[in-house]
PDB file of N, CA and C in Angstrom:
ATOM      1  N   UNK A   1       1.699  81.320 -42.317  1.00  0.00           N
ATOM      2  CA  UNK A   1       2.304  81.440 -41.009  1.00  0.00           C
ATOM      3  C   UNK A   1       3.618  80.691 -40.990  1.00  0.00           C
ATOM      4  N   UNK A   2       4.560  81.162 -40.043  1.00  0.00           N
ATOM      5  CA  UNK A   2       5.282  79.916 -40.180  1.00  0.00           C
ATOM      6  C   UNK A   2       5.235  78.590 -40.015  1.00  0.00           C
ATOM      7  N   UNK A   3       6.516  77.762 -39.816  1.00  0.00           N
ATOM      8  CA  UNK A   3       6.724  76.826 -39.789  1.00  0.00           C
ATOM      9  C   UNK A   3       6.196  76.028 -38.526  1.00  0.00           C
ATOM     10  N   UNK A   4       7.354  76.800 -38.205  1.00  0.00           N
ATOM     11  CA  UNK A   4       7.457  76.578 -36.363  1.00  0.00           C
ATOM     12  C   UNK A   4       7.235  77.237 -35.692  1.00  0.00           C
ATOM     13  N   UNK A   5       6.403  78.469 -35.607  1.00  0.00           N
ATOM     14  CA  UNK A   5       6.272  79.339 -34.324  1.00  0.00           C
ATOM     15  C   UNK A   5       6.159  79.209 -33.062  1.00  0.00           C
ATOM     16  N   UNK A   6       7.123  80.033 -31.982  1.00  0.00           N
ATOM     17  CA  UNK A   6       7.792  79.633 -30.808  1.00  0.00           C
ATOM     18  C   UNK A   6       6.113  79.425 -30.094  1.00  0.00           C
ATOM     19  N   UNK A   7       5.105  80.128 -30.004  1.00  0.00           N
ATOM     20  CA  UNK A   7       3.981  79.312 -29.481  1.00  0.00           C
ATOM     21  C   UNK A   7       3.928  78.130 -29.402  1.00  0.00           C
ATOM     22  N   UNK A   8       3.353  78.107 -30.397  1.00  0.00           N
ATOM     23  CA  UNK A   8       3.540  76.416 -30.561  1.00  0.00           C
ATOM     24  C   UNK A   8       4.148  75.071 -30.829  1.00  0.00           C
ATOM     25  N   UNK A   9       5.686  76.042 -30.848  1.00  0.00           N
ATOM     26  CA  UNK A   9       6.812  74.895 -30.404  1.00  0.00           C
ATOM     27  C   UNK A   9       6.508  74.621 -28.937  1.00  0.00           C
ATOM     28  N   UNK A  10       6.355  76.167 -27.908  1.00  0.00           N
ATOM     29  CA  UNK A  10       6.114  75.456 -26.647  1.00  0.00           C
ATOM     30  C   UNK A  10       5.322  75.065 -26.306  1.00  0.00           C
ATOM     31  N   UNK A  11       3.888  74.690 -26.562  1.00  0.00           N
ATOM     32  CA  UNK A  11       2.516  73.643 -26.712  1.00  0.00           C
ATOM     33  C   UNK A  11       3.218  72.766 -26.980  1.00  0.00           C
ATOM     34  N   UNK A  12       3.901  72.109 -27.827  1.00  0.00           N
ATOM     35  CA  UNK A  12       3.875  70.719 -28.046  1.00  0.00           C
ATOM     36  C   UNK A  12       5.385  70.460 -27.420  1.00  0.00           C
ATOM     37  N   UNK A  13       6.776  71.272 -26.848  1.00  0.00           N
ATOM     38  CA  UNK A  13       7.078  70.942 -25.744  1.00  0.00           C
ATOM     39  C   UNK A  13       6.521  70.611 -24.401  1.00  0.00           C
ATOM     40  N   UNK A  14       5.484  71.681 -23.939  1.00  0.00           N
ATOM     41  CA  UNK A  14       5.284  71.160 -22.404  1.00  0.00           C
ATOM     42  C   UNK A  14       4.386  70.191 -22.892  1.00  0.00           C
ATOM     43  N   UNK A  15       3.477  69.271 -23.840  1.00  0.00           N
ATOM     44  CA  UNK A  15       2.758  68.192 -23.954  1.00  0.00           C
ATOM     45  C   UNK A  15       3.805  66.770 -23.987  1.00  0.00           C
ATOM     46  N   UNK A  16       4.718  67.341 -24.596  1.00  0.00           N
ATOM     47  CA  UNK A  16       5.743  66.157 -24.557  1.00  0.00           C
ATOM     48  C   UNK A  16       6.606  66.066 -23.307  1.00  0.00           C
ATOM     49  N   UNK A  17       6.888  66.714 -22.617  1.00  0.00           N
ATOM     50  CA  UNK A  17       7.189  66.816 -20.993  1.00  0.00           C
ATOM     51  C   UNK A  17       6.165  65.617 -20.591  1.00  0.00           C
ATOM     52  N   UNK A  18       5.258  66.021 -20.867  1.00  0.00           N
ATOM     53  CA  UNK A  18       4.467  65.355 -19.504  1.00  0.00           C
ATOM     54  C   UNK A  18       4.094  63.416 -20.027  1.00  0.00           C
ATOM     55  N   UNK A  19       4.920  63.310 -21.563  1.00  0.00           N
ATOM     56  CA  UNK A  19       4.960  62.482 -21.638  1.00  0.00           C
ATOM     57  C   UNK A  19       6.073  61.168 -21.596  1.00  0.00           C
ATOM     58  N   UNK A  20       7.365  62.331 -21.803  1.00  0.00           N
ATOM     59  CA  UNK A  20       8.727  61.896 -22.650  1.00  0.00           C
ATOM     60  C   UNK A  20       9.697  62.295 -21.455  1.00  0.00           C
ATOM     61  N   UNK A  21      10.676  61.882 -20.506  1.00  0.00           N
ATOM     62  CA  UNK A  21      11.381  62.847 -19.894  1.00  0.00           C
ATOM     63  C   UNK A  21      12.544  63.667 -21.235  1.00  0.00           C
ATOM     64  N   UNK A  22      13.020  64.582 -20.001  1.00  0.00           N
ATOM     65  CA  UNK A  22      13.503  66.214 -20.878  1.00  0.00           C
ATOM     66  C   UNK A  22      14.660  65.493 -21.476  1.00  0.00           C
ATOM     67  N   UNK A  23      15.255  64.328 -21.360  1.00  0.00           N
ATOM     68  CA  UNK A  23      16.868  64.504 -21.729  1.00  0.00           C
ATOM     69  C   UNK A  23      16.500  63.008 -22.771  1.00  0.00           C
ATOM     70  N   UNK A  24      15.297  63.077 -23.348  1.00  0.00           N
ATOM     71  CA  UNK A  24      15.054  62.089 -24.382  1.00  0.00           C
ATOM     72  C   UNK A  24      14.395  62.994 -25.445  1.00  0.00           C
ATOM     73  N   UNK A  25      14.492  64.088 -25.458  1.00  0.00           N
ATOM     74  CA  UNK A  25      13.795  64.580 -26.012  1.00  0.00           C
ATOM     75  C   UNK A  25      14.744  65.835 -27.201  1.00  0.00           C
ATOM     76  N   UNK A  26      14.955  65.670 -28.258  1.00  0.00           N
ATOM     77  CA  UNK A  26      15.337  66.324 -29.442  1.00  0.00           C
ATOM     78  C   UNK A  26      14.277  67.460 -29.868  1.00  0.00           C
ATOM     79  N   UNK A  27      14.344  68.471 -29.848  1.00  0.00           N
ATOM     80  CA  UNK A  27      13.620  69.476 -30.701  1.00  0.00           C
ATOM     81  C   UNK A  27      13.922  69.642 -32.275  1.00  0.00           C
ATOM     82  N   UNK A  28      12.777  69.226 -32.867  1.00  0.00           N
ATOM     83  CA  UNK A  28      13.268  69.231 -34.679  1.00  0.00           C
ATOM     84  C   UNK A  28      13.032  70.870 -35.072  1.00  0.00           C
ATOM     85  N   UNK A  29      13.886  71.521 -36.001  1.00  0.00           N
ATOM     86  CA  UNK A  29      14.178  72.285 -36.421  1.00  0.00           C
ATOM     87  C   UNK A  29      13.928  72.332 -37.614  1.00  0.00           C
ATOM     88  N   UNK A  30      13.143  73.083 -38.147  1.00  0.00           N
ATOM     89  CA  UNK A  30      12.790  72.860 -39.947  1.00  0.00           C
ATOM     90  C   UNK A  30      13.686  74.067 -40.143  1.00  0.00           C
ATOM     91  N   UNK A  31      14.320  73.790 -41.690  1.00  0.00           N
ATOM     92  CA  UNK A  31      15.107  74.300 -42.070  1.00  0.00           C
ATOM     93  C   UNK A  31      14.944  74.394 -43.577  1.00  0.00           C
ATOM     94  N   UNK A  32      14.032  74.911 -43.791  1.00  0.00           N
ATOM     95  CA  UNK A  32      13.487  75.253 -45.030  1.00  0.00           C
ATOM     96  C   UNK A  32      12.564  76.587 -44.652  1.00  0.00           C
ATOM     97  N   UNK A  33      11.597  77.236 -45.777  1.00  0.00           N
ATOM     98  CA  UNK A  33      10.900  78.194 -45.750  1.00  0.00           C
ATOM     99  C   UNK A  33       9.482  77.554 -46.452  1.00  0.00           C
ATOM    100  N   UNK A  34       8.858  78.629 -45.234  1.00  0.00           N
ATOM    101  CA  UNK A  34       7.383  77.922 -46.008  1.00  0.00           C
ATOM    102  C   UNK A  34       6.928  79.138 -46.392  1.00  0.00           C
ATOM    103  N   UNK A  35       7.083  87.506 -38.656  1.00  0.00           N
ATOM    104  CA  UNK A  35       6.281  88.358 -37.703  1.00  0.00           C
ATOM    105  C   UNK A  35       6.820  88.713 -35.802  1.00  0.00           C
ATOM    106  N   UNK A  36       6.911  89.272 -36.393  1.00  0.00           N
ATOM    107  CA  UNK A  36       7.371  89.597 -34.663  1.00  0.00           C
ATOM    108  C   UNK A  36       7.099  88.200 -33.673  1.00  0.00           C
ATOM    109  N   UNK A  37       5.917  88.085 -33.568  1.00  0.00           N
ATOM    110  CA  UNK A  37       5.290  87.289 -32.280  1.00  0.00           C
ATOM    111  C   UNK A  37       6.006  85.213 -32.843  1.00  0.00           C
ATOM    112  N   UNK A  38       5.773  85.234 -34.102  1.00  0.00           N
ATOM    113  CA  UNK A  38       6.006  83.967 -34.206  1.00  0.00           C
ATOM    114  C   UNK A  38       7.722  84.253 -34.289  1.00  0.00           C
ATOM    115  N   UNK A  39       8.431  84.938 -34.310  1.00  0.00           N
ATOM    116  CA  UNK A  39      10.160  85.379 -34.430  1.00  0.00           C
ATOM    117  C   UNK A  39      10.775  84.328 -35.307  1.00  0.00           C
ATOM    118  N   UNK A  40       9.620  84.277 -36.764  1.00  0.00           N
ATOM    119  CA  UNK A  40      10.441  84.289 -37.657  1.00  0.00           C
ATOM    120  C   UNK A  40      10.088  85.167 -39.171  1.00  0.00           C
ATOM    121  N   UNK A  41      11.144  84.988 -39.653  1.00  0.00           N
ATOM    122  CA  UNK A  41      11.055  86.223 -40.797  1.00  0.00           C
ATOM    123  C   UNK A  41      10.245  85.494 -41.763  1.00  0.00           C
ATOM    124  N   UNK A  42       9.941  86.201 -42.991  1.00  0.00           N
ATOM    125  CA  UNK A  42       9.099  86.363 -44.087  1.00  0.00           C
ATOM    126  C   UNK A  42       9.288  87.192 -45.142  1.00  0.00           C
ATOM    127  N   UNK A  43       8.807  87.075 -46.300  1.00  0.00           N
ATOM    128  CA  UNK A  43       8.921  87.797 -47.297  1.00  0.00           C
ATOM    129  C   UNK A  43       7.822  87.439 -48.164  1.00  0.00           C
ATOM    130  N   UNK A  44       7.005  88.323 -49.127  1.00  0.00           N
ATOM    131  CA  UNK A  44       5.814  88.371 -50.034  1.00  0.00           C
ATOM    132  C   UNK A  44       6.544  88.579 -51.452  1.00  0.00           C
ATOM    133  N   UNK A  45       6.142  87.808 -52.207  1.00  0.00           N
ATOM    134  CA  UNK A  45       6.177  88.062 -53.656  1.00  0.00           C
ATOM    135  C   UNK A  45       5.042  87.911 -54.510  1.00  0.00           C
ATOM    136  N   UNK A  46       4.824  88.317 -55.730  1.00  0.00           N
ATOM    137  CA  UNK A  46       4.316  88.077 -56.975  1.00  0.00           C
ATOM    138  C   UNK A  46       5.021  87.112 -58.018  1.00  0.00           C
ATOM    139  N   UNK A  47       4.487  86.155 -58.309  1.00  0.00           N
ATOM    140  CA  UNK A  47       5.022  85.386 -59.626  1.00  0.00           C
ATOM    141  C   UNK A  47       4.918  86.545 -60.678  1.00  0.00           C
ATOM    142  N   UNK A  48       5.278  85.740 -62.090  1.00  0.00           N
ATOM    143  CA  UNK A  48       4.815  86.015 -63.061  1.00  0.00           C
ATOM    144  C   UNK A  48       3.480  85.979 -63.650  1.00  0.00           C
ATOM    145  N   UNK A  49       2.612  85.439 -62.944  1.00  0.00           N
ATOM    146  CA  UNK A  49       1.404  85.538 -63.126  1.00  0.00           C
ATOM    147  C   UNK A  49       0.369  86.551 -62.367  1.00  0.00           C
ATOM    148  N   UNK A  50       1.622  86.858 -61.588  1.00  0.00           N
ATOM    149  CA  UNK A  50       0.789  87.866 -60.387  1.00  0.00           C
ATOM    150  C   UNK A  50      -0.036  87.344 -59.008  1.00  0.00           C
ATOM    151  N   UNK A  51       0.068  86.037 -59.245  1.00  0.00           N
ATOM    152  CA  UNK A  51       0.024  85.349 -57.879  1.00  0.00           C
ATOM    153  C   UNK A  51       1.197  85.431 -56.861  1.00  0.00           C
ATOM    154  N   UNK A  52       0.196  85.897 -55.475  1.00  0.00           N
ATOM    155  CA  UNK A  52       0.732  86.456 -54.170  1.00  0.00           C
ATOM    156  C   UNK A  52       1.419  85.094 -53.634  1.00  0.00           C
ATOM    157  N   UNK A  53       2.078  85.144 -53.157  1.00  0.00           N
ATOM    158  CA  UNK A  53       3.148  84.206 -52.353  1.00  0.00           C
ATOM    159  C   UNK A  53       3.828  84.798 -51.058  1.00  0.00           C
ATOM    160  N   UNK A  54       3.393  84.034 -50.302  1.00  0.00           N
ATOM    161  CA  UNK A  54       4.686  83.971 -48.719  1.00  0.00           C
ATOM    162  C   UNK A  54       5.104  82.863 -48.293  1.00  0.00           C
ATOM    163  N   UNK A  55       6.547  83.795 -47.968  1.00  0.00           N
ATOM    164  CA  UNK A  55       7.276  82.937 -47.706  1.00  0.00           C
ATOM    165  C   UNK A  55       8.037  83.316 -46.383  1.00  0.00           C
ATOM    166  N   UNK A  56       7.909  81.917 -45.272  1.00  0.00           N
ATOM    167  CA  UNK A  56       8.239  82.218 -43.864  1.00  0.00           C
ATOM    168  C   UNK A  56       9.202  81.109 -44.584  1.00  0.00           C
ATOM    169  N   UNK A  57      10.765  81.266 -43.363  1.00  0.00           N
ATOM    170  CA  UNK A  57      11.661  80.720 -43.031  1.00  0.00           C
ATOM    171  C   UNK A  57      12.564  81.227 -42.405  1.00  0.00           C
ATOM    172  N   UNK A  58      13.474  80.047 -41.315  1.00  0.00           N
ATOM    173  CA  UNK A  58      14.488  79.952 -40.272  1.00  0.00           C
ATOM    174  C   UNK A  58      15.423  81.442 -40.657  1.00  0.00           C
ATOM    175  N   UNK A  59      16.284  82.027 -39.640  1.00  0.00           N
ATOM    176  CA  UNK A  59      17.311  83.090 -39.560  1.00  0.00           C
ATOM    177  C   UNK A  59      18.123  83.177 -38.147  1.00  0.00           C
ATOM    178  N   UNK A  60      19.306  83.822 -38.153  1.00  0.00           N
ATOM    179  CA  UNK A  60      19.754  83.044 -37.390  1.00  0.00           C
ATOM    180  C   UNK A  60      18.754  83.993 -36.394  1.00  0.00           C
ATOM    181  N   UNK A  61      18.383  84.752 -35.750  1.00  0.00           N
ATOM    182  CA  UNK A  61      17.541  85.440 -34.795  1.00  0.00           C
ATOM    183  C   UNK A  61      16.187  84.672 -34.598  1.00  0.00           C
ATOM    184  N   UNK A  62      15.567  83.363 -35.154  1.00  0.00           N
ATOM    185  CA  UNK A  62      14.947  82.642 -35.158  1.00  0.00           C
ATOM    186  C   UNK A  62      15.248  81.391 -34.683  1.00  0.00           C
ATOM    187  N   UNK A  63      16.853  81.156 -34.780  1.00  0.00           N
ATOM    188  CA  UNK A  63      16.828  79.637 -34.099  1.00  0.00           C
ATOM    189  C   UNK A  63      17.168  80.159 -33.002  1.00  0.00           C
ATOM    190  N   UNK A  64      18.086  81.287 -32.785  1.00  0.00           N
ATOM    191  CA  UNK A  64      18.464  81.514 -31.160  1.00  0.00           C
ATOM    192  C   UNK A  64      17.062  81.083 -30.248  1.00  0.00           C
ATOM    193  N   UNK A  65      15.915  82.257 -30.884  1.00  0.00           N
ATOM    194  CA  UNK A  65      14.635  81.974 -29.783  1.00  0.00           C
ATOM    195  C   UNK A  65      14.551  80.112 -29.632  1.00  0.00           C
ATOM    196  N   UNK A  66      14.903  79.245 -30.708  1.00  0.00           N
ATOM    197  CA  UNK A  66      14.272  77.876 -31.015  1.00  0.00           C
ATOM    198  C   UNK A  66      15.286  77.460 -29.705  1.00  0.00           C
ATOM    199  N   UNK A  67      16.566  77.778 -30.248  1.00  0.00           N
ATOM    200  CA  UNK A  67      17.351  77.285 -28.966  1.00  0.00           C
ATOM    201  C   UNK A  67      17.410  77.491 -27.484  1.00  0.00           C
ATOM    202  N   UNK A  68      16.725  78.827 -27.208  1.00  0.00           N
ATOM    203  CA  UNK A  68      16.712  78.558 -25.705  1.00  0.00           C
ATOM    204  C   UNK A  68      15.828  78.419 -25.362  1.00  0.00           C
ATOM    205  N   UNK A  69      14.699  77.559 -26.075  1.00  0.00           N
ATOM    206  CA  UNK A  69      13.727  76.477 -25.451  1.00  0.00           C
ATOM    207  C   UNK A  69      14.898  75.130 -25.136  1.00  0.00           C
ATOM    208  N   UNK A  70      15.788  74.513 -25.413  1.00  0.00           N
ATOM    209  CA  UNK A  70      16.423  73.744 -24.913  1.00  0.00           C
ATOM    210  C   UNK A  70      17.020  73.833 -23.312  1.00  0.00           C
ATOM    211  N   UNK A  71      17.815  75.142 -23.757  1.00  0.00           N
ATOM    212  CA  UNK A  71      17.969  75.096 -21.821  1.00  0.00           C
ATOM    213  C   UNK A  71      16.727  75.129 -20.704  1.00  0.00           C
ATOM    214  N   UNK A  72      15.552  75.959 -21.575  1.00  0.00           N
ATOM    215  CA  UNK A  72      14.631  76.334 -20.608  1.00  0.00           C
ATOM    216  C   UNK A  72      13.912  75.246 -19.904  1.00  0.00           C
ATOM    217  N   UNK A  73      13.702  74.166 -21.401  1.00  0.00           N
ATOM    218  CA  UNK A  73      12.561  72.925 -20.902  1.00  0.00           C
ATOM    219  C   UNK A  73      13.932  71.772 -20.387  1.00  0.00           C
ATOM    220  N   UNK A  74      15.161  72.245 -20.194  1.00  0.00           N
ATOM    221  CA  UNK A  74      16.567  71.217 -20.199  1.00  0.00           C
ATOM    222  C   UNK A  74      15.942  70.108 -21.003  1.00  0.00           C
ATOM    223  N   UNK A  75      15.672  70.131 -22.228  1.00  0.00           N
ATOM    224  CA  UNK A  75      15.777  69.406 -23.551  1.00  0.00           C
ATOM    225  C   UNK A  75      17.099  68.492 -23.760  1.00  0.00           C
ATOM    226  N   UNK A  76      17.268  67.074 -24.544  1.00  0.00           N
ATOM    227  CA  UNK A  76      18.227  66.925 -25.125  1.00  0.00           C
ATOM    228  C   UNK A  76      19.149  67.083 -26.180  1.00  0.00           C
ATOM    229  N   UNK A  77      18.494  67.959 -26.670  1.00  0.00           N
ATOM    230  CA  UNK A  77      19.158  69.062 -27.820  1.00  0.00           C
ATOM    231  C   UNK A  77      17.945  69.370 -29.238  1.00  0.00           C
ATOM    232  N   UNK A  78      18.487  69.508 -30.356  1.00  0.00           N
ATOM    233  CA  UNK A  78      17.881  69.613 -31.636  1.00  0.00           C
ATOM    234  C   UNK A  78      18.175  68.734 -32.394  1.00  0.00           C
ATOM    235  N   UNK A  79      17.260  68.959 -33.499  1.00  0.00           N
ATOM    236  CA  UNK A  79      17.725  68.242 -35.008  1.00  0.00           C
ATOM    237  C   UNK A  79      16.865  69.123 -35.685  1.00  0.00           C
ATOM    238  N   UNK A  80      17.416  68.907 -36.729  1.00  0.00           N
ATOM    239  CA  UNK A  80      17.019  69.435 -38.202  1.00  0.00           C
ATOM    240  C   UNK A  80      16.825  68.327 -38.951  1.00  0.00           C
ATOM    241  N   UNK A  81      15.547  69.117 -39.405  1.00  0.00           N
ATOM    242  CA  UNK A  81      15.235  68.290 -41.142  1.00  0.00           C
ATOM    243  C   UNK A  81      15.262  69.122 -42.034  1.00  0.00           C
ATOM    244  N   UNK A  82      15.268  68.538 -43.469  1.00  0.00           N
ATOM    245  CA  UNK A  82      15.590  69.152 -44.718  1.00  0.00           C
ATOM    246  C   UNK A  82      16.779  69.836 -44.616  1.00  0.00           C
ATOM    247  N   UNK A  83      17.978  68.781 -44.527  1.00  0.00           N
ATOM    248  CA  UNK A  83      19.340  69.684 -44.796  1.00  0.00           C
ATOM    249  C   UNK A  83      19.658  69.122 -45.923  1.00  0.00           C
ATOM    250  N   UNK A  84      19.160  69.386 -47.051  1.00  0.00           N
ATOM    251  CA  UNK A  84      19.386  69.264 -48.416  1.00  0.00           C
ATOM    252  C   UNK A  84      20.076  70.859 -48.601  1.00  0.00           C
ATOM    253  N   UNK A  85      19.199  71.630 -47.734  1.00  0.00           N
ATOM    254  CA  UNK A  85      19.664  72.920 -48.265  1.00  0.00           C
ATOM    255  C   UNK A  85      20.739  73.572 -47.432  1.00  0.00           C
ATOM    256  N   UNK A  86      21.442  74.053 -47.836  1.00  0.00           N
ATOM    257  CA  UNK A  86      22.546  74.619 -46.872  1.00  0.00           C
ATOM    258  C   UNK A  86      22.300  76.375 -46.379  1.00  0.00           C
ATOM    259  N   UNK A  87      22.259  76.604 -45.261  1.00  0.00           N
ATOM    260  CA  UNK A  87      22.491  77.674 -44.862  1.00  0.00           C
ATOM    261  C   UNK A  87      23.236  78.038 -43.961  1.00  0.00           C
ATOM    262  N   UNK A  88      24.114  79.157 -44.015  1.00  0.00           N
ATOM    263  CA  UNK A  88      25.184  79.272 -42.813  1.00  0.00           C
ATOM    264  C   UNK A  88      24.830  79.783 -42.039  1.00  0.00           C
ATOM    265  N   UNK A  89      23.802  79.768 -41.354  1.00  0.00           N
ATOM    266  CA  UNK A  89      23.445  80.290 -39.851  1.00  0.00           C
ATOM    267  C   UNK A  89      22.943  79.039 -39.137  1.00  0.00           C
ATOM    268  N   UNK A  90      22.402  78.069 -39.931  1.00  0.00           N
ATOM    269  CA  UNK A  90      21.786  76.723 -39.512  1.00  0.00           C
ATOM    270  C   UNK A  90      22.861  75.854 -39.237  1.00  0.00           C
ATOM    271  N   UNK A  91      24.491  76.191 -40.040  1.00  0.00           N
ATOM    272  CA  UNK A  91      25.637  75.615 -39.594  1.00  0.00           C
ATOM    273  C   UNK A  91      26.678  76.590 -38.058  1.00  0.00           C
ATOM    274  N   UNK A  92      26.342  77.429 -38.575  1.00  0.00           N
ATOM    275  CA  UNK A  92      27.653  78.154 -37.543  1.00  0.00           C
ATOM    276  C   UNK A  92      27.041  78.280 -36.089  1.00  0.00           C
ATOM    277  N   UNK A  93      25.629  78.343 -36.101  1.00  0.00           N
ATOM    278  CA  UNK A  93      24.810  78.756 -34.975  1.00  0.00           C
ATOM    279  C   UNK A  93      24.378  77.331 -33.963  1.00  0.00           C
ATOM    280  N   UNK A  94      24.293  76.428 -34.605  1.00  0.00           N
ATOM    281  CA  UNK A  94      24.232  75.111 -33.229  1.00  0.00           C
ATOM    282  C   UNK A  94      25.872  74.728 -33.288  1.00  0.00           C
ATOM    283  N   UNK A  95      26.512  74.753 -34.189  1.00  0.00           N
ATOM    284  CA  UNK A  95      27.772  74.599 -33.774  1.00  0.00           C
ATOM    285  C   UNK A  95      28.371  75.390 -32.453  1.00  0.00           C
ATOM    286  N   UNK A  96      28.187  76.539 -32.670  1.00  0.00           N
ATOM    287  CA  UNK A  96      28.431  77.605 -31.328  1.00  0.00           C
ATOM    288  C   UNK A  96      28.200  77.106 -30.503  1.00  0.00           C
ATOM    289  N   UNK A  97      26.637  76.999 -29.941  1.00  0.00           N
ATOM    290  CA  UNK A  97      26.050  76.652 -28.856  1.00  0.00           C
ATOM    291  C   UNK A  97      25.903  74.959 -28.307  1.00  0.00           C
ATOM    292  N   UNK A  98      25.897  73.891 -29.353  1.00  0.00           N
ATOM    293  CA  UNK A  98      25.998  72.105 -28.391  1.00  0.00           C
ATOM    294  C   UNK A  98      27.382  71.970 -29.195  1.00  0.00           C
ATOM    295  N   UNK A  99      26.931  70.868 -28.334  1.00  0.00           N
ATOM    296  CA  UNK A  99      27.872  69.978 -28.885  1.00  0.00           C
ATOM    297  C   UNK A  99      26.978  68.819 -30.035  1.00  0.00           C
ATOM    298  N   UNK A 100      27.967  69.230 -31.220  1.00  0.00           N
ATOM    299  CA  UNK A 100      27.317  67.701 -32.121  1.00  0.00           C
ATOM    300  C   UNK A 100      27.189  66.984 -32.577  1.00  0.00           C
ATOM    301  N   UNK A 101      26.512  66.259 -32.721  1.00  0.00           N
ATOM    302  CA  UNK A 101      26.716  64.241 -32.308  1.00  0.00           C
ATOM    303  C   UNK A 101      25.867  64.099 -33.172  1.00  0.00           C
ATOM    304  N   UNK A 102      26.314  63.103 -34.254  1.00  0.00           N
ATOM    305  CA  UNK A 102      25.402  62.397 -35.214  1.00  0.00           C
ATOM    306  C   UNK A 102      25.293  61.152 -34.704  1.00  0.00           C
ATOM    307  N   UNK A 103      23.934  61.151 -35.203  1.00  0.00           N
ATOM    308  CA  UNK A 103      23.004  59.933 -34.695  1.00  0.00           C
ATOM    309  C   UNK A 103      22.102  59.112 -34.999  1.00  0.00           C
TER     310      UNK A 103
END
């Protein structure tokens, strides 16, 4: 399954609401790879051994949904982990939309 599926990003947003107010609150963004309903992509392979493999990870049509849980729950923005790896939708796409502030 994925990573982060928007379900249950918003389970453990509205749990943190009721603990954290909204403008202390960062949404982490995984940015690595581990379906329609969870809105993020995937792909199946075979090794060389013929062992099955999937693999879910971020696109940019996947963080949009991630991101407008920020306006919705008025969040204090995102973060990402694992930016070892570079991808240009994980750069051009919160650039667009916040403003950003290292911290």
């Amino acid at each position: 399954m994925a990573v982060a599926p928007i379900p249950q990003v918003r389970k453990v947003l509205e749990y943190g609401l009721t603990q954290i107010p909204s403008d202390k609150i960062l949404m982490g963004i995984p940015n690595y790879g581990y379906d329609p309903i969870s809105q993020s992509p995937f792909f199946r392979y075979s090794d060389i051994d013929g062992i099955g493999h999937e693999v879910w990870f971020e696109d940019e049509r996947s963080l949009r949904e991630k991101f407008s849980l920020v306006e919705e729950y008025n969040l204090s923005g995102v973060s990402f982990w694992n930016v070892m790896t570079y991808h240009y939708e994980t750069d051009l796409l919160p650039n667009s939309q916040f403003e950003i502030r290292k911290l």
